[in-house]
C-alpha atoms as a PDB file:
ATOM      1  CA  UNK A   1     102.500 125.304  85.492  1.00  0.00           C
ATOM      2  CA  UNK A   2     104.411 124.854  88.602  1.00  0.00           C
ATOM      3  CA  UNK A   3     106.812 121.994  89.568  1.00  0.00           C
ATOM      4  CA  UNK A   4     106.736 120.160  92.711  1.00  0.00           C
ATOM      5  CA  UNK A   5     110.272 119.390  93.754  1.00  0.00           C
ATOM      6  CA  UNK A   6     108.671 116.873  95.706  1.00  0.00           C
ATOM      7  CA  UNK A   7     110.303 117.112  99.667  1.00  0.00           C
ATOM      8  CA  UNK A   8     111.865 120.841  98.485  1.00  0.00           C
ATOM      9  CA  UNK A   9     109.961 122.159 101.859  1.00  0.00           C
ATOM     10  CA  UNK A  10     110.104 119.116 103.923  1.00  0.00           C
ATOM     11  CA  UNK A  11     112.541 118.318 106.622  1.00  0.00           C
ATOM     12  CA  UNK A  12     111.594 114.706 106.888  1.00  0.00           C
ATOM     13  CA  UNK A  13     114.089 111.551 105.760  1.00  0.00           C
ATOM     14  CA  UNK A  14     114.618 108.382 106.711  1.00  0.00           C
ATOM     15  CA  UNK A  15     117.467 107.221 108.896  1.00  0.00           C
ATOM     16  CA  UNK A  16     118.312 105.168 106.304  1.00  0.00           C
ATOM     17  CA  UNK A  17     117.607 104.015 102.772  1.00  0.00           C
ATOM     18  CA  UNK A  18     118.683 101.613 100.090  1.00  0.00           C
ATOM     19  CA  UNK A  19     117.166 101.731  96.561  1.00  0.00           C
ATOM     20  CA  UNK A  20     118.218  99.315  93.951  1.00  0.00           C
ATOM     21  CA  UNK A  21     117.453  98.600  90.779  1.00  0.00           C
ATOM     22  CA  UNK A  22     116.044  95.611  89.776  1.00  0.00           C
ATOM     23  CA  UNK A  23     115.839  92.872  86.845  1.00  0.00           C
ATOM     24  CA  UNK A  24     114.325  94.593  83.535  1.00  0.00           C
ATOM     25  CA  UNK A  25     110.118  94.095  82.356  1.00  0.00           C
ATOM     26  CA  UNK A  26     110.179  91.333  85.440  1.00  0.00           C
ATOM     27  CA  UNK A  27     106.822  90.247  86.213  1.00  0.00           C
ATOM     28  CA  UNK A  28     107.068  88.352  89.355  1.00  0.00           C
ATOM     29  CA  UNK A  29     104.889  89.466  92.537  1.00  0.00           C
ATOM     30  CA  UNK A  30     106.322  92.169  94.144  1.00  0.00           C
ATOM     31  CA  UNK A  31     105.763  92.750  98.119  1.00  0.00           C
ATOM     32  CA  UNK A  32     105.374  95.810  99.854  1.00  0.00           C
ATOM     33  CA  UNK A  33     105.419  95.271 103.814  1.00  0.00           C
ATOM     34  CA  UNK A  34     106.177  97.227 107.032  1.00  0.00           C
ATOM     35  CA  UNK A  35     105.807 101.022 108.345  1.00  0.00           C
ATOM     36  CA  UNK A  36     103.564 102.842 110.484  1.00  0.00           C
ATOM     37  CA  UNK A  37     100.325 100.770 111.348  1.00  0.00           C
ATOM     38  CA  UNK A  38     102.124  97.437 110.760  1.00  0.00           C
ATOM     39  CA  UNK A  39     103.470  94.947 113.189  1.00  0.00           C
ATOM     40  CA  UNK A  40     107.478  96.356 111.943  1.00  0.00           C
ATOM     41  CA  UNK A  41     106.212 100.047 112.090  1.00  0.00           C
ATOM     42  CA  UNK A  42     110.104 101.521 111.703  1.00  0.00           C
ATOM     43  CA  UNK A  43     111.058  99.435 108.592  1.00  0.00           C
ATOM     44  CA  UNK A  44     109.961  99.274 105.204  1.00  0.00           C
ATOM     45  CA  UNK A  45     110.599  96.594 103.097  1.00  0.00           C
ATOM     46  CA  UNK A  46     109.639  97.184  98.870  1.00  0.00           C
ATOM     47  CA  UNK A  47     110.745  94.110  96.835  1.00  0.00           C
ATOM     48  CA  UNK A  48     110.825  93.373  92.966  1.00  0.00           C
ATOM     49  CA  UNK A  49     108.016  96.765  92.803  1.00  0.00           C
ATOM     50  CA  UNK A  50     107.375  98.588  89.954  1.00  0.00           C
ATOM     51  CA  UNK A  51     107.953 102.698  90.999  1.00  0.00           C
ATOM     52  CA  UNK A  52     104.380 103.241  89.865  1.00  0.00           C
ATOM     53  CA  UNK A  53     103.851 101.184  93.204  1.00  0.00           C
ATOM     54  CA  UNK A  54     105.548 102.888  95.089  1.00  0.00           C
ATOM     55  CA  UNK A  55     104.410 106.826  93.614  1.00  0.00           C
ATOM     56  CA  UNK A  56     100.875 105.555  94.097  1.00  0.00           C
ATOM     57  CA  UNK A  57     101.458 105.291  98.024  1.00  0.00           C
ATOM     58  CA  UNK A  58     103.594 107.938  98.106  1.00  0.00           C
ATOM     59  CA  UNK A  59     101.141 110.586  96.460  1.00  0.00           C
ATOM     60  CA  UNK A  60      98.089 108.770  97.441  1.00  0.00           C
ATOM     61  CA  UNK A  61      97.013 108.690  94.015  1.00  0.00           C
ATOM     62  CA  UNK A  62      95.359 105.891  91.545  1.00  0.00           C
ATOM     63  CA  UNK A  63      96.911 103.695  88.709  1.00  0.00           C
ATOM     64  CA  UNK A  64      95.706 105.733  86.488  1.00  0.00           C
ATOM     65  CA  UNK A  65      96.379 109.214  88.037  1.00  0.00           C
ATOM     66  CA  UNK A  66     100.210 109.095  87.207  1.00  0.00           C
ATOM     67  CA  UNK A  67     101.086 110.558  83.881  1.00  0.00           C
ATOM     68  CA  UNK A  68     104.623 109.231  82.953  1.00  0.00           C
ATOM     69  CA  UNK A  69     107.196 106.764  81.381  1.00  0.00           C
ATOM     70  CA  UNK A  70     105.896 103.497  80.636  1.00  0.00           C
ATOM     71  CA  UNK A  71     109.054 101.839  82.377  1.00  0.00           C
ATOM     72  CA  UNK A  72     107.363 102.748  85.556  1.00  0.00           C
ATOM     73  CA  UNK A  73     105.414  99.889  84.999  1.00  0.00           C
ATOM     74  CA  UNK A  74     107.758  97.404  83.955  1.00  0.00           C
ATOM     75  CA  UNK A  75     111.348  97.982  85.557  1.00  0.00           C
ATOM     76  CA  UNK A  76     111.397  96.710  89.212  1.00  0.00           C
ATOM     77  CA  UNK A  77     113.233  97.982  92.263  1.00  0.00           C
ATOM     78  CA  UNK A  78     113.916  96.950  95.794  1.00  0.00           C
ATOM     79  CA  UNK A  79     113.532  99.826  98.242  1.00  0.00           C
ATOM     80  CA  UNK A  80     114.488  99.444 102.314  1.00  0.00           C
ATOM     81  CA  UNK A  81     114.466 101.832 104.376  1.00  0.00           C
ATOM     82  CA  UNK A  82     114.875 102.488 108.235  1.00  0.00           C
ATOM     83  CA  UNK A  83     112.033 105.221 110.114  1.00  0.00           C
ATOM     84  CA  UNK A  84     112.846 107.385 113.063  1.00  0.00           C
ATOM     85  CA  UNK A  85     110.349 105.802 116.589  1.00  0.00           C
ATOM     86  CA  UNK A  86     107.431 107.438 116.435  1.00  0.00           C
ATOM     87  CA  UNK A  87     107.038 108.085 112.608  1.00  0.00           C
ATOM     88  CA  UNK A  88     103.372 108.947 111.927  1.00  0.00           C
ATOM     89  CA  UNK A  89     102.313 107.785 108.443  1.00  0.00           C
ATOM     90  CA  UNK A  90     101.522 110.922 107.086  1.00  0.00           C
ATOM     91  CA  UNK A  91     105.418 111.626 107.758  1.00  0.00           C
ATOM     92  CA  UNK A  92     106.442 108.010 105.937  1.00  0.00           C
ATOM     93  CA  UNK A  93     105.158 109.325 103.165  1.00  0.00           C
ATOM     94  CA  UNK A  94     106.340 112.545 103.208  1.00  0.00           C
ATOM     95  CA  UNK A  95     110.011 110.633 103.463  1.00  0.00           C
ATOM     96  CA  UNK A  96     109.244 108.573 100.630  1.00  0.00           C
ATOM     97  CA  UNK A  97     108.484 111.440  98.597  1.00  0.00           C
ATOM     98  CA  UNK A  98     111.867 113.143  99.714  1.00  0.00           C
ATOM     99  CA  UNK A  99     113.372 109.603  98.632  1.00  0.00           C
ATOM    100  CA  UNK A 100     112.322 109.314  95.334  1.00  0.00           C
ATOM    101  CA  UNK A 101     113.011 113.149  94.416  1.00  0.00           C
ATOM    102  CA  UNK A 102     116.677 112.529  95.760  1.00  0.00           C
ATOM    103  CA  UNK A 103     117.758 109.649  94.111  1.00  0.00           C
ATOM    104  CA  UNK A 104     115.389 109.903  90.828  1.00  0.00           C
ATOM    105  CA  UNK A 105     116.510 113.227  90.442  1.00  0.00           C
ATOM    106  CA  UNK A 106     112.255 113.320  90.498  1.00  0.00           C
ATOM    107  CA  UNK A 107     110.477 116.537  89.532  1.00  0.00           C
ATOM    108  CA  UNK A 108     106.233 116.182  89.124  1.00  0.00           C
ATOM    109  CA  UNK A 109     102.963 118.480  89.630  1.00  0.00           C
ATOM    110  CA  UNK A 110      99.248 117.917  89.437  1.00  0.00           C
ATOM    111  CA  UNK A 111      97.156 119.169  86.721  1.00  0.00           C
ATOM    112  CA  UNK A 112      93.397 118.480  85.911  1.00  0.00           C
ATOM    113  CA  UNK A 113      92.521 117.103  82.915  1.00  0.00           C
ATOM    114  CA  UNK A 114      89.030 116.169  80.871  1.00  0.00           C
ATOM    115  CA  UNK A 115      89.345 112.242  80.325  1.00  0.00           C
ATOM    116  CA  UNK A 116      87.108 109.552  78.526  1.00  0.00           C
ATOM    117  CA  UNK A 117      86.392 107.491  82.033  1.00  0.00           C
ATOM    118  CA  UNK A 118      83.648 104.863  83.230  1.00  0.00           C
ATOM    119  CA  UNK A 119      81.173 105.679  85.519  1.00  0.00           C
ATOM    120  CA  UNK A 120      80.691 102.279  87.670  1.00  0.00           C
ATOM    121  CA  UNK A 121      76.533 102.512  88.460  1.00  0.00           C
ATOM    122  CA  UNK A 122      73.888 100.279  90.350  1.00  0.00           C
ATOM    123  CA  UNK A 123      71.920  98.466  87.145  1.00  0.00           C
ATOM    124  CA  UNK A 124      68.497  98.813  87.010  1.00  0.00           C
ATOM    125  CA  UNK A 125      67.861  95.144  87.512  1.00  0.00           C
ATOM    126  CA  UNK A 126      69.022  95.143  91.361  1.00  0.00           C
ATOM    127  CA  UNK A 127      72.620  94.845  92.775  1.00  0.00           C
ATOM    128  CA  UNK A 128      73.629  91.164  93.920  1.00  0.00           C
ATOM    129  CA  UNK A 129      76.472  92.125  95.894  1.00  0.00           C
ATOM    130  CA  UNK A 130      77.167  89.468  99.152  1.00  0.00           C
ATOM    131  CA  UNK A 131      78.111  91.769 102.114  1.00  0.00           C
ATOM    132  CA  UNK A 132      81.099  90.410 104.046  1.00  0.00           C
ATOM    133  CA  UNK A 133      80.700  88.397 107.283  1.00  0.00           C
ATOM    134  CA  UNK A 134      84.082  87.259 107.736  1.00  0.00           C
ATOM    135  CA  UNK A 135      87.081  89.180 109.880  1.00  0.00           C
ATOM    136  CA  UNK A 136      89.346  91.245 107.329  1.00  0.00           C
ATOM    137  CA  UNK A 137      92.617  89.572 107.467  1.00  0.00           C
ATOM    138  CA  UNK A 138      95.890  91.013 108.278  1.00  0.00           C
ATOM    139  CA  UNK A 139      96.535  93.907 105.844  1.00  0.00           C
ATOM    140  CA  UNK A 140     100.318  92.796 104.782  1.00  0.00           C
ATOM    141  CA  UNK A 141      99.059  89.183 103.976  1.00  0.00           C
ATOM    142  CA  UNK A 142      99.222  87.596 100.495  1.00  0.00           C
ATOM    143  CA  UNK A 143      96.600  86.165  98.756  1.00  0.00           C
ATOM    144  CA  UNK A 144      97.907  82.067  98.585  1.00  0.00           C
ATOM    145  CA  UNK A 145      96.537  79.680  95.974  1.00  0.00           C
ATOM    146  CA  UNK A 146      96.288  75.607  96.716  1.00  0.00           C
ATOM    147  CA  UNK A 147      96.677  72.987  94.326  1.00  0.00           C
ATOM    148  CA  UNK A 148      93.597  71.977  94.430  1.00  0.00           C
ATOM    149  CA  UNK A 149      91.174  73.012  91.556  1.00  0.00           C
ATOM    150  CA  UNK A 150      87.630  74.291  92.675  1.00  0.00           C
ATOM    151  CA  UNK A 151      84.199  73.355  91.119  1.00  0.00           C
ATOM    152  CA  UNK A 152      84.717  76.626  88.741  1.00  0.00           C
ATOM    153  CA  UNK A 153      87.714  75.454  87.161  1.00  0.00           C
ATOM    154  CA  UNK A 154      90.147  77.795  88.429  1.00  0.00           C
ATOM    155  CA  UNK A 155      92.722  77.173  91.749  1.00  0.00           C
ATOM    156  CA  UNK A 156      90.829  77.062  94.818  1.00  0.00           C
ATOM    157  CA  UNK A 157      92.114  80.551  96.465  1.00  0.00           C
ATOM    158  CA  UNK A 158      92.948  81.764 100.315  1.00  0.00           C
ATOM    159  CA  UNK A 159      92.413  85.457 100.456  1.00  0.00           C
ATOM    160  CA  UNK A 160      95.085  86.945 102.618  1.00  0.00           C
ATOM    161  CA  UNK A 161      94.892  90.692 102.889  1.00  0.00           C
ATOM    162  CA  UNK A 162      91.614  92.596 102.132  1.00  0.00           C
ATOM    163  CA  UNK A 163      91.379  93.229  98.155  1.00  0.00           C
ATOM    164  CA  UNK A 164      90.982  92.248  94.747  1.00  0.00           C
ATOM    165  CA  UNK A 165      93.112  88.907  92.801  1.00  0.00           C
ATOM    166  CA  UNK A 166      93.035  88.122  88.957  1.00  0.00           C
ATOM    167  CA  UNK A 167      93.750  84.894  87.795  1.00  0.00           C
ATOM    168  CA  UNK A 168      93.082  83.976  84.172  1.00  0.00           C
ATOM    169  CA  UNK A 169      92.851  80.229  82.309  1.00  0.00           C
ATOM    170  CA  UNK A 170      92.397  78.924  79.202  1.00  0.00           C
ATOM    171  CA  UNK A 171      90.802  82.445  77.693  1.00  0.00           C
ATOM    172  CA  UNK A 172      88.886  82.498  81.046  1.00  0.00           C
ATOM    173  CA  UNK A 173      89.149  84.927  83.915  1.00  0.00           C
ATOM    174  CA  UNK A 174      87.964  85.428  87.379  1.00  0.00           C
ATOM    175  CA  UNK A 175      88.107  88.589  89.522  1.00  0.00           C
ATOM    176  CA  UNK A 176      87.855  87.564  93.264  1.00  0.00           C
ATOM    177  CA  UNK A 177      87.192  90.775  95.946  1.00  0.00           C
ATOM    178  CA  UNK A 178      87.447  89.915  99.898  1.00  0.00           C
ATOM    179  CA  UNK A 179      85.999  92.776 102.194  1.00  0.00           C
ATOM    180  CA  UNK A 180      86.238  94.771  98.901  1.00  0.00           C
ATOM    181  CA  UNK A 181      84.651  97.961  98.762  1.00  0.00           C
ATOM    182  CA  UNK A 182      83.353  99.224  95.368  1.00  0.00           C
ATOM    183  CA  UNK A 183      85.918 102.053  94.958  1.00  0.00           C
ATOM    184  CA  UNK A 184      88.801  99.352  95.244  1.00  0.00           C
ATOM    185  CA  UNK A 185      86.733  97.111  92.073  1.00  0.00           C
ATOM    186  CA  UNK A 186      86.503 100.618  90.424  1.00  0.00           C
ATOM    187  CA  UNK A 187      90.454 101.140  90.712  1.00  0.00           C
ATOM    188  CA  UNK A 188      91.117  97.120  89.648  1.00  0.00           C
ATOM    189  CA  UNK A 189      88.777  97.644  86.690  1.00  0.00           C
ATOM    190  CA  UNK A 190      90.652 100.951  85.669  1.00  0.00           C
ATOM    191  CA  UNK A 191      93.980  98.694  85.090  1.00  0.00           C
ATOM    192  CA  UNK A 192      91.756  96.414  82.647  1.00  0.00           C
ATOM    193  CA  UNK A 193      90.080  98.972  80.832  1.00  0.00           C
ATOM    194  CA  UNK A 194      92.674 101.576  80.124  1.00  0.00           C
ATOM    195  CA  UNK A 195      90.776 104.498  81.163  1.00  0.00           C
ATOM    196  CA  UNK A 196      89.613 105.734  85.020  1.00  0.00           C
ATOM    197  CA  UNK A 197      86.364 103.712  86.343  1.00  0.00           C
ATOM    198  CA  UNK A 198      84.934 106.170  89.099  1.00  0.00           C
ATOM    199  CA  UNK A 199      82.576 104.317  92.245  1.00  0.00           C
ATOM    200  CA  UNK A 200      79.231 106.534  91.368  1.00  0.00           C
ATOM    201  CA  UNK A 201      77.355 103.212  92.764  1.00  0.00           C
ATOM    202  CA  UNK A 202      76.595 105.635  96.256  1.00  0.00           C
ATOM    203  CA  UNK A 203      76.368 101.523  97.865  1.00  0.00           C
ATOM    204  CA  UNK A 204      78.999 101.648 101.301  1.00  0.00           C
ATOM    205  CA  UNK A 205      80.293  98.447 103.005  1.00  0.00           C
ATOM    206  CA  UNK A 206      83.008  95.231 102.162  1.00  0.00           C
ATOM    207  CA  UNK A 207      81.478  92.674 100.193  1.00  0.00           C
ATOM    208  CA  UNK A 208      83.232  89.425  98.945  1.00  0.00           C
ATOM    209  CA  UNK A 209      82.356  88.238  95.147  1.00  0.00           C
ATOM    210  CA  UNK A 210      83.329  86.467  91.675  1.00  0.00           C
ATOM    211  CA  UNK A 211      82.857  87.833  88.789  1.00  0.00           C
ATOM    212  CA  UNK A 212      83.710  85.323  85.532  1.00  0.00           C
ATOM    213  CA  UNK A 213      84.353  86.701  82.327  1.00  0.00           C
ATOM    214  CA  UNK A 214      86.464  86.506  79.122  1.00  0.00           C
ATOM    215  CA  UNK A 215      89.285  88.506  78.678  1.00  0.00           C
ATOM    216  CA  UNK A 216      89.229  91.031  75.821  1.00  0.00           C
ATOM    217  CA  UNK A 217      91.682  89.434  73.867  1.00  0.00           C
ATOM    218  CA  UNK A 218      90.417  86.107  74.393  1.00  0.00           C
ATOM    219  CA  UNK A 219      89.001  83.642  71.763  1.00  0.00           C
ATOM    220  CA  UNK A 220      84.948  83.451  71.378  1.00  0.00           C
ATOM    221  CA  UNK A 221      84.209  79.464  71.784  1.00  0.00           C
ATOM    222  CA  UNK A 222      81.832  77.361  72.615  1.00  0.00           C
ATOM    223  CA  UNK A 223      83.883  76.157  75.723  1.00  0.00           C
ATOM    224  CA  UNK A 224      84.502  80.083  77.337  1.00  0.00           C
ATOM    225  CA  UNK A 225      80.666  80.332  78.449  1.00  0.00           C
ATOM    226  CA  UNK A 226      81.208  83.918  79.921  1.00  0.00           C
ATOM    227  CA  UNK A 227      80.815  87.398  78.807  1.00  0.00           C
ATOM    228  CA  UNK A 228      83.435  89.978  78.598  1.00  0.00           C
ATOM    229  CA  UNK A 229      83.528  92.351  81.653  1.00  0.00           C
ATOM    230  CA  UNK A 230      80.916  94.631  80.864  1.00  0.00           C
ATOM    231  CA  UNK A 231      78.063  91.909  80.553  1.00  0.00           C
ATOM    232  CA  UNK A 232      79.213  89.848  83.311  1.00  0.00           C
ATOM    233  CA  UNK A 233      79.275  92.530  86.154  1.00  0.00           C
ATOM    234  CA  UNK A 234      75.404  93.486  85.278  1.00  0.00           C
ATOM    235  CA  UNK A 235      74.906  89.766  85.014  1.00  0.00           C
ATOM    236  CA  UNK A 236      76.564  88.594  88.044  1.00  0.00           C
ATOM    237  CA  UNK A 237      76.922  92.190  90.295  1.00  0.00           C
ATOM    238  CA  UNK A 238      74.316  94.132  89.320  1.00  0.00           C
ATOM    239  CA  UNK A 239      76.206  96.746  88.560  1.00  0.00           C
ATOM    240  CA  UNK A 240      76.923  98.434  85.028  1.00  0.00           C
ATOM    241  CA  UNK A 241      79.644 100.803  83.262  1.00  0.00           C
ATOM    242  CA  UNK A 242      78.566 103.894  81.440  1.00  0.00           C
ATOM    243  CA  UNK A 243      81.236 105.653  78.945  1.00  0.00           C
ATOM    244  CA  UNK A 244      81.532 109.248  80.294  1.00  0.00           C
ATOM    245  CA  UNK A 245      83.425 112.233  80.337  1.00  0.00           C
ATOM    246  CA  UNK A 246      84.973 113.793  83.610  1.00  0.00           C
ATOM    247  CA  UNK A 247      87.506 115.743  85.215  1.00  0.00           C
ATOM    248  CA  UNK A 248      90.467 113.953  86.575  1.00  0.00           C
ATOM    249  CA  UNK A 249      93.242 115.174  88.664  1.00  0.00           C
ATOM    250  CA  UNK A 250      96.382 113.793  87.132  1.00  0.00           C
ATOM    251  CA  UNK A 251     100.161 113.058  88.774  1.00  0.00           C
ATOM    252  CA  UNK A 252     102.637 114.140  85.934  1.00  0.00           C
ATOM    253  CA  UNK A 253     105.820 113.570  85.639  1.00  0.00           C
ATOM    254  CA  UNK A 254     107.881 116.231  84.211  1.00  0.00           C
ATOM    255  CA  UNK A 255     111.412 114.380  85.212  1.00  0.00           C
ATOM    256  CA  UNK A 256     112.722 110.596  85.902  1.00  0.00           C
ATOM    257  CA  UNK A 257     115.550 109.137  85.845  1.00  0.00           C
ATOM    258  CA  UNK A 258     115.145 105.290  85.474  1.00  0.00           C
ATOM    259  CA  UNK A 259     118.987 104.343  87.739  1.00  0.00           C
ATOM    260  CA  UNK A 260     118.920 105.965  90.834  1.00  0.00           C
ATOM    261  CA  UNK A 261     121.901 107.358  92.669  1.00  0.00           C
ATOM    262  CA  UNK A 262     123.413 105.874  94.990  1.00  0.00           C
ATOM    263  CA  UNK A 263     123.554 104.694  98.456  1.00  0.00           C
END
C-alpha cells in the first residue's frame, strides 16, 4: 500500500488561504462559490462545509468513495482562499489538495474494494423520465423555497443551480432533479441508501422530475400514500434498483487531523 502525501510532487499553492474551523455537528447549508469557470474565477469562498465537501471536489471522487472519520461529515469549516490569474481548474484543485495535506497534516491513497452497491436500471415497464426544455441556471445558484405551499403539499420550490433538492414533511419526502442527469440521481440516492448506486440506465440527457416517497424511517399510515424509494422510482421513473456486487475504487484516509494549523 502506498500513501499519497497528497501535493508531495506538486508545486502549486494558493496565494493565500484561510481555513477555520467551524461550529461542531452544525447542520445549516453550507455554500461553496467562486474559482475557475465562475464569474470570481481567482477566489474561493467555502462556508459552514463539511471537509467531505470539500475532498469530494478536490479528488473528484463520490460521497461514498471516501473511506474515513465520520466527523468529516459533521464538523464544518470555512475555507477562503486567493488563486494566482490564470489558474486553470485542474491546478485549483491540485492547490486544494496541497491545502488540505498542509494544514490537516492529511495523508490518503486509493484502493479498490468489492462492495454491496445498487445497480440503477431502465424497468421493464418503460422509463417516464421528462427531458429538460428549460436553460440550466447559473451553476453557483441556490435552490430558494417560497412560502407558498404547492398542490403536492410540500413548499413550492425555485431551482437555482442544476441538481438534485430533498425536502421531507410529515413522514413524506420529495426528491426534485432540474437538468439532472441520471448519474447525479445515482450519487443523491447513494447518500440515502448507504451503499454506492451506479447509473447502468445507458439513457444520456438532463431531465427535470419528482419522485414522492416515504422515508425509511417513516411511519406506515393511511395519510403517507407513497412508497418507499424503491417502489416509487419504478412507479413514477421507470427506473429500478437491483442489489449487486461490484468493484469500487475507494479514497482512504490513512491520517486527519480534525483542527487545522494555522494561518
Amino acid at each position: 500500500m502506498t500513501l499519497l502525501l497528497a501535493g508531495l510532487l506538486l508545486s502549486q499553492n494558493f496565494d493565500a488561504a484561510s481555513v477555520r474551523l467551524g461550529p461542531p455537528a452544525n447542520t445549516g447549508r453550507f455554500t461553496m462559490t467562486g474559482g475557475p469557470g465562475t464569474n470570481d474565477p481567482t477566489f474561493l469562498r467555502y462556508s459552514n462545509v463539511p471537509l467531505k465537501r470539500v475532498l469530494m471536489i478536490a479528488y473528484d471522487v463520490k460521497y461514498w468513495q471516501i473511506a474515513g472519520p465520520d466527523w468529516l461529515n459533521t464538523q464544518r469549516f470555512d475555507i477562503t482562499a486567493r488563486l494566482p490569474e490564470g489558474t486553470t481548474r485542474d491546478q485549483s484543485l491540485a492547490m486544494m489538495r496541497n491545502l488540505l495535506t498542509e494544514r490537516f497534516q492529511m495523508a490518503v491513497h486509493r484502493e479498490t474494494k468489492e462492495l454491496p452497491i445498487y445497480a440503477l436500471l431502465k424497468d421493464k415497464t418503460g422509463t417516464k423520465l421528462k427531458a429538460s426544455t428549460d436553460e440550466a441556471g447559473d451553476v453557483n445558484a441556490i435552490a430558494t423555497v417560497k412560502k407558498d405551499e404547492g398542490k403536492d403539499g410540500f413548499p413550492v420550490l425555485t431551482p437555482g443551480a442544476p441538481g438534485i433538492v430533498v425536502e421531507t414533511r410529515n413522514g413524506r419526502a420529495r426528491i426534485s432533479g432540474f437538468h439532472s442527469d441520471l448519474s447525479k440521481l445515482a450519487d443523491f440516492l447513494s447518500t440515502q441508501l448507504g451503499r454506492p448506486v451506479l447509473d447502468q440506465t445507458e439513457i444520456g440527457g438532463t431531465f427535470d422530475f419528482a419522485v414522492y416517497y416515504r422515508p425509511e424511517n417513516a411511519a406506515v399510515e393511511d395519510t403517507n400514500p407513497y412508497p418507499e424509494i424503491f417502489g416509487a422510482l419504478r412507479e413514477q421513473l421507470g427506473l429500478r434498483l437491483e442489489a449487486r456486487k461490484g468493484p469500487v475504487e475507494m479514497l482512504v484516509i490513512d491520517r486527519i487531523e480534525k483542527v487545522p494549523s494555522g494561518n
